[in-house]
PDB file of N, CA and C in Angstrom:
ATOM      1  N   UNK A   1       0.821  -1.190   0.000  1.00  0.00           N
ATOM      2  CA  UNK A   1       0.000   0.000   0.000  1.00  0.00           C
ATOM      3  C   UNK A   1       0.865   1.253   0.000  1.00  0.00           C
ATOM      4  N   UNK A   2       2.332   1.325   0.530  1.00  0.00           N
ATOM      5  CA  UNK A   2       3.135   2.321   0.776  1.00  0.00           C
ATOM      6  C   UNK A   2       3.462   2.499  -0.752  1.00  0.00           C
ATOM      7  N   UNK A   3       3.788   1.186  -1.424  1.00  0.00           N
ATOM      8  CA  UNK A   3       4.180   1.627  -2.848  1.00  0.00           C
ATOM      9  C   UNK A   3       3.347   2.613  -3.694  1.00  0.00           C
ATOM     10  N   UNK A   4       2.068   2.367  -3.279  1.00  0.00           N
ATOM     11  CA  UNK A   4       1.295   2.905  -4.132  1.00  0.00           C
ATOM     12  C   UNK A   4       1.132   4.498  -3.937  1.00  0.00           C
ATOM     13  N   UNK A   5       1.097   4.926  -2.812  1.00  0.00           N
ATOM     14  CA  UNK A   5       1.112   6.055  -2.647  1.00  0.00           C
ATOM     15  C   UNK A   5       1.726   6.872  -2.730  1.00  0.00           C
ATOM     16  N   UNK A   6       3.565   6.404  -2.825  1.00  0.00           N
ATOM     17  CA  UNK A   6       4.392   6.934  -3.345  1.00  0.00           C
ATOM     18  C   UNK A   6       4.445   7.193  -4.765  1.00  0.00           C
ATOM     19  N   UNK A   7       3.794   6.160  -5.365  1.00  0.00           N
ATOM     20  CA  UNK A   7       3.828   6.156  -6.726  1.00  0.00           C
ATOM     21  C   UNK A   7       3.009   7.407  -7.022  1.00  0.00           C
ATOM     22  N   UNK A   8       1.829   7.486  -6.852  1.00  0.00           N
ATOM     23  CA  UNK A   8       0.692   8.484  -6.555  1.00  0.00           C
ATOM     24  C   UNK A   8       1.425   9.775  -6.725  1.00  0.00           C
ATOM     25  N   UNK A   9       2.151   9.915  -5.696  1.00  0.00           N
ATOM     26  CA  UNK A   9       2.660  11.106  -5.293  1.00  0.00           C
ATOM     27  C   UNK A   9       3.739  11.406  -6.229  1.00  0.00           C
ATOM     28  N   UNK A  10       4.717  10.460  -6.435  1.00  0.00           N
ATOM     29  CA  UNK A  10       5.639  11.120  -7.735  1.00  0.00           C
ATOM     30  C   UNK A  10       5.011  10.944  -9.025  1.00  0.00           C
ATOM     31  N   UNK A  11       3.949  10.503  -9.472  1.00  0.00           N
ATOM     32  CA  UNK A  11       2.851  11.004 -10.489  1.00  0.00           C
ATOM     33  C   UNK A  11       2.824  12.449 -10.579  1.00  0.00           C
ATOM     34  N   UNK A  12       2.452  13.022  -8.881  1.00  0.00           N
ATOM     35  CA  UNK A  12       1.841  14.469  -8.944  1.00  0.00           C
ATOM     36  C   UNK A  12       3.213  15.479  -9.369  1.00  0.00           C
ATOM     37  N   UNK A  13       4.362  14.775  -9.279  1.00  0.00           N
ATOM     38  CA  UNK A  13       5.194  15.475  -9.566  1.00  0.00           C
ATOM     39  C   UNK A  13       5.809  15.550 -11.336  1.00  0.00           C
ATOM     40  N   UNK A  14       5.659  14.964 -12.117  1.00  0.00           N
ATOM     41  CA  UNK A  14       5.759  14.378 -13.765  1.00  0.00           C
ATOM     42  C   UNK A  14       5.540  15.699 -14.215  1.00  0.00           C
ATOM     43  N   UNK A  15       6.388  16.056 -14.680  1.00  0.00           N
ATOM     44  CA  UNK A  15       6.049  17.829 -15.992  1.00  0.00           C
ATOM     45  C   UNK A  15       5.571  16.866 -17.316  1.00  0.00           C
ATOM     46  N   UNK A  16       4.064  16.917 -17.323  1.00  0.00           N
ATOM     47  CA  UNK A  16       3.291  16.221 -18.814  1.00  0.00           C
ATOM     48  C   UNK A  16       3.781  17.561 -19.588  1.00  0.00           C
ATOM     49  N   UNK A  17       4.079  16.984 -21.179  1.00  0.00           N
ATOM     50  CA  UNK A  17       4.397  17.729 -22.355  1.00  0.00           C
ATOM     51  C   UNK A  17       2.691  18.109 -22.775  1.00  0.00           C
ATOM     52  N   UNK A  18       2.942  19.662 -23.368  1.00  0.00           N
ATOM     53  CA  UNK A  18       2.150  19.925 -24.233  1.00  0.00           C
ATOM     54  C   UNK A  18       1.327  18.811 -25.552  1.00  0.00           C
ATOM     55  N   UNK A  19       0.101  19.319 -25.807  1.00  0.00           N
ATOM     56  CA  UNK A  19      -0.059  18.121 -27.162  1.00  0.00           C
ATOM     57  C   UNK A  19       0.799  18.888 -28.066  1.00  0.00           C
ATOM     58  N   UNK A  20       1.240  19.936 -28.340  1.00  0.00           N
ATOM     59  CA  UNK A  20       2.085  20.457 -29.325  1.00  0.00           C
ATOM     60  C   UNK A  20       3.503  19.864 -29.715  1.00  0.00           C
ATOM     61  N   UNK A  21       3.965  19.850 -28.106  1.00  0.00           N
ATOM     62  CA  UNK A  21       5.798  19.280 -27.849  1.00  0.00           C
ATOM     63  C   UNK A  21       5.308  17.809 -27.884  1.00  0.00           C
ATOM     64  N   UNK A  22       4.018  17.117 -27.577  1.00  0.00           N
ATOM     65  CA  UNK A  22       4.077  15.619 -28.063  1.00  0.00           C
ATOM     66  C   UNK A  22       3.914  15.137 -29.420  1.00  0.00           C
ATOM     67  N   UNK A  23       3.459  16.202 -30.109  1.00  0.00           N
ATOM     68  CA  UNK A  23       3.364  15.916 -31.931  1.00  0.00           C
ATOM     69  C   UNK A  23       4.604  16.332 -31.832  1.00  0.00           C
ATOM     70  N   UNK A  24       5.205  17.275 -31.340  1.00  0.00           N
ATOM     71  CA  UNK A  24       6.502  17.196 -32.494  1.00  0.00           C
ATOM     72  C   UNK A  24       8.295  16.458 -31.979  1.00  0.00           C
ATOM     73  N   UNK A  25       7.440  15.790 -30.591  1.00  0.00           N
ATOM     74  CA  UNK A  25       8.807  14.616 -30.732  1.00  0.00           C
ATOM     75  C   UNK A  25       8.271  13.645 -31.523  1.00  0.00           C
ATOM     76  N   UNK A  26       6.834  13.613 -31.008  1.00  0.00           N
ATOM     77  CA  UNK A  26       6.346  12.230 -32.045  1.00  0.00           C
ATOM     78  C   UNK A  26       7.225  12.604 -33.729  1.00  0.00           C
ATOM     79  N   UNK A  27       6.956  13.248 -33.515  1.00  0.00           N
ATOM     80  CA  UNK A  27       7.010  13.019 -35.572  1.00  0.00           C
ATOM     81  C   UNK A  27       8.424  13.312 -35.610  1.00  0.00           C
ATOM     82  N   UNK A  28       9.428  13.793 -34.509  1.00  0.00           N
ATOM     83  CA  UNK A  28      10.862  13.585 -34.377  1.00  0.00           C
ATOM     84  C   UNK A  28      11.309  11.686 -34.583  1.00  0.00           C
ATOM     85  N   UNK A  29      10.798  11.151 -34.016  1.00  0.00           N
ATOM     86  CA  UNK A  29      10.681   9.556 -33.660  1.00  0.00           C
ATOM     87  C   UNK A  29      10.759   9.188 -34.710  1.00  0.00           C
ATOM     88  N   UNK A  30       9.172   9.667 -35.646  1.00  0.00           N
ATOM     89  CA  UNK A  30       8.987   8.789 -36.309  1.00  0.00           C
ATOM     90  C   UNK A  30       9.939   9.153 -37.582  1.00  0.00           C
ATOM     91  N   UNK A  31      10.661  10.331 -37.640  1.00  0.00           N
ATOM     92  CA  UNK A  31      11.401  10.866 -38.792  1.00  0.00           C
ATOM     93  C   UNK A  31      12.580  10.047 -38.416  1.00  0.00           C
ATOM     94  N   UNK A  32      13.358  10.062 -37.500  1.00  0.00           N
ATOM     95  CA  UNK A  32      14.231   9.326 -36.994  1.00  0.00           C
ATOM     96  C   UNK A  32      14.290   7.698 -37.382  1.00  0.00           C
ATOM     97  N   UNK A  33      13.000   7.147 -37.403  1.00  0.00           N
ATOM     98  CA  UNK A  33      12.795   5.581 -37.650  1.00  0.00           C
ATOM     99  C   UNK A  33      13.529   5.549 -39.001  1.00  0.00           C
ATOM    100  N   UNK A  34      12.484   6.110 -39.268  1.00  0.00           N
ATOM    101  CA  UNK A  34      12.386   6.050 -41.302  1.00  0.00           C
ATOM    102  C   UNK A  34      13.756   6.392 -41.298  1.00  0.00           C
ATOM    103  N   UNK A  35      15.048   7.614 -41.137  1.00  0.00           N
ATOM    104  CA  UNK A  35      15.653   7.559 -41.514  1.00  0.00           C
ATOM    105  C   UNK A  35      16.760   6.623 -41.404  1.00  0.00           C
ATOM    106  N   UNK A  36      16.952   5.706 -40.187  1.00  0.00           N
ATOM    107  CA  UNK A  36      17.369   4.592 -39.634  1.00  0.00           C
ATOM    108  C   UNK A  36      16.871   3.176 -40.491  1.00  0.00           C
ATOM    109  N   UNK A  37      16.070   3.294 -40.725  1.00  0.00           N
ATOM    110  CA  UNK A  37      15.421   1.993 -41.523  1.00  0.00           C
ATOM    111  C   UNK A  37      15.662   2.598 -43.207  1.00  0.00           C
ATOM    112  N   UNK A  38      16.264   3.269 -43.576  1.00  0.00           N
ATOM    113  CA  UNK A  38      16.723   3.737 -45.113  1.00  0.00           C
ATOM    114  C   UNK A  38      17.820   2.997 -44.795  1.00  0.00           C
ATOM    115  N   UNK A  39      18.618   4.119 -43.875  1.00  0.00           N
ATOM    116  CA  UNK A  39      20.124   3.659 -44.071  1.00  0.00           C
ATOM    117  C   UNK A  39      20.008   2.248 -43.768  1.00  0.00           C
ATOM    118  N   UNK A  40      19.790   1.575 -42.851  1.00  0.00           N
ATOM    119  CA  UNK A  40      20.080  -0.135 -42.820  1.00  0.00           C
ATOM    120  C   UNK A  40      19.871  -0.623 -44.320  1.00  0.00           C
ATOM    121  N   UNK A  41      18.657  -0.392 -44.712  1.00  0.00           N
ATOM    122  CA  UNK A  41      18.081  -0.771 -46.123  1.00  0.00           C
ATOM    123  C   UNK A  41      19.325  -0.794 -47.019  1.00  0.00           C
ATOM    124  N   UNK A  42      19.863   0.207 -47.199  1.00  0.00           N
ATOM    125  CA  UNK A  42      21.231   0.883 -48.133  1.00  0.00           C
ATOM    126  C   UNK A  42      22.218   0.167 -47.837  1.00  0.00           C
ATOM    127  N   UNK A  43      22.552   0.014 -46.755  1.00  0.00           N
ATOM    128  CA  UNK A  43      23.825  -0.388 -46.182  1.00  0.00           C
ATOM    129  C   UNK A  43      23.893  -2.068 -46.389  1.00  0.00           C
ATOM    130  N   UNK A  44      22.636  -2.429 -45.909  1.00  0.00           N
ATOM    131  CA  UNK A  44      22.146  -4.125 -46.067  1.00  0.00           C
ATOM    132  C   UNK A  44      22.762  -4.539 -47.890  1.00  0.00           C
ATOM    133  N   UNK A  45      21.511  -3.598 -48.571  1.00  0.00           N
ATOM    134  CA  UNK A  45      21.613  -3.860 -50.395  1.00  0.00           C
ATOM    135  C   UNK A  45      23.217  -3.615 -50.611  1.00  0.00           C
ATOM    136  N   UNK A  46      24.200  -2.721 -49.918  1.00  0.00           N
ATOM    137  CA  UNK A  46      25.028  -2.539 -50.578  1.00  0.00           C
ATOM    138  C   UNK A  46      26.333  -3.541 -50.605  1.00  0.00           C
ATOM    139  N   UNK A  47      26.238  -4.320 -48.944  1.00  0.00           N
ATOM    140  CA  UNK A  47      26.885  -5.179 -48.690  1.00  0.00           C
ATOM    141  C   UNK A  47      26.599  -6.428 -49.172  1.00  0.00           C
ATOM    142  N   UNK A  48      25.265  -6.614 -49.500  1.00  0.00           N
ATOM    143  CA  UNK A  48      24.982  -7.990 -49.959  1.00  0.00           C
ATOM    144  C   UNK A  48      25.524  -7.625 -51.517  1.00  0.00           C
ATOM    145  N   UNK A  49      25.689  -6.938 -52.193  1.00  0.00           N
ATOM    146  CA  UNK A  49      25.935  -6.902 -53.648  1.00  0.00           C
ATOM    147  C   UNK A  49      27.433  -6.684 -53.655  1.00  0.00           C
ATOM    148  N   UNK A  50      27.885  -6.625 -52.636  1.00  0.00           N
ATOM    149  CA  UNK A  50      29.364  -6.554 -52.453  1.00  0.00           C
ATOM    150  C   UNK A  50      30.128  -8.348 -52.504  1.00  0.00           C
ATOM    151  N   UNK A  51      29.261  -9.106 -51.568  1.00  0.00           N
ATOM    152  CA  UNK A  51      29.713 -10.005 -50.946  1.00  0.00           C
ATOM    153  C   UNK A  51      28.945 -11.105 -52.128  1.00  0.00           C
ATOM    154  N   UNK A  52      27.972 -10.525 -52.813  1.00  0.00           N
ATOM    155  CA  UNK A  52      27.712 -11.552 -54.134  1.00  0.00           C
ATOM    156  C   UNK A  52      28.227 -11.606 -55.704  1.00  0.00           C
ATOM    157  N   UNK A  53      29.407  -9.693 -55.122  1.00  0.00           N
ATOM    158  CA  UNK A  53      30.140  -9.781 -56.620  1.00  0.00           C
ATOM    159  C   UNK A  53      31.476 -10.811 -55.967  1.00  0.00           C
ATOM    160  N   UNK A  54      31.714 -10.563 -55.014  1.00  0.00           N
ATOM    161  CA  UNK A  54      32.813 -11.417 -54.607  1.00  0.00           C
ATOM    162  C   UNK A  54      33.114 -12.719 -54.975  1.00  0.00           C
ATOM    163  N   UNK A  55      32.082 -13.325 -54.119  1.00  0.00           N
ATOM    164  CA  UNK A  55      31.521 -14.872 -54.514  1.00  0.00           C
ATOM    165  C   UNK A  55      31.118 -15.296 -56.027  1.00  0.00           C
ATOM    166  N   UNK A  56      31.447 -14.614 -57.296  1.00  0.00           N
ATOM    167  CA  UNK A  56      30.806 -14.694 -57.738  1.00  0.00           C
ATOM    168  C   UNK A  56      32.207 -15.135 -58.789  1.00  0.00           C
TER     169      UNK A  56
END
């Protein structure tokens, strides 16, 4: 029961973000993904065409 009330209480303390500053980490995130999931993409195609002119 002690847990909980502590919990409670550092709840009351949490600085919640604006919906403004939460759209725009959100769409920080999600710009961030995409650009992370390009480069792997790139990096993946470029090594596999590396390692299949090799073998080849």
């Amino acid at each position: 029961m002690k847990f909980l009330k502590n919990v409670v209480e550092e709840m009351k303390n949490v600085s919640w973000p604006s919906k403004k500053q939460l759209r725009k980490d959100t769409f920080v995130v999600i710009q961030t993904t995409i650009i992370f999931a390009l480069m792997f993409f790139v990096m993946d195609t470029l090594i596999q065409t590396v390692f299949n002119w090799i073998l080849k």
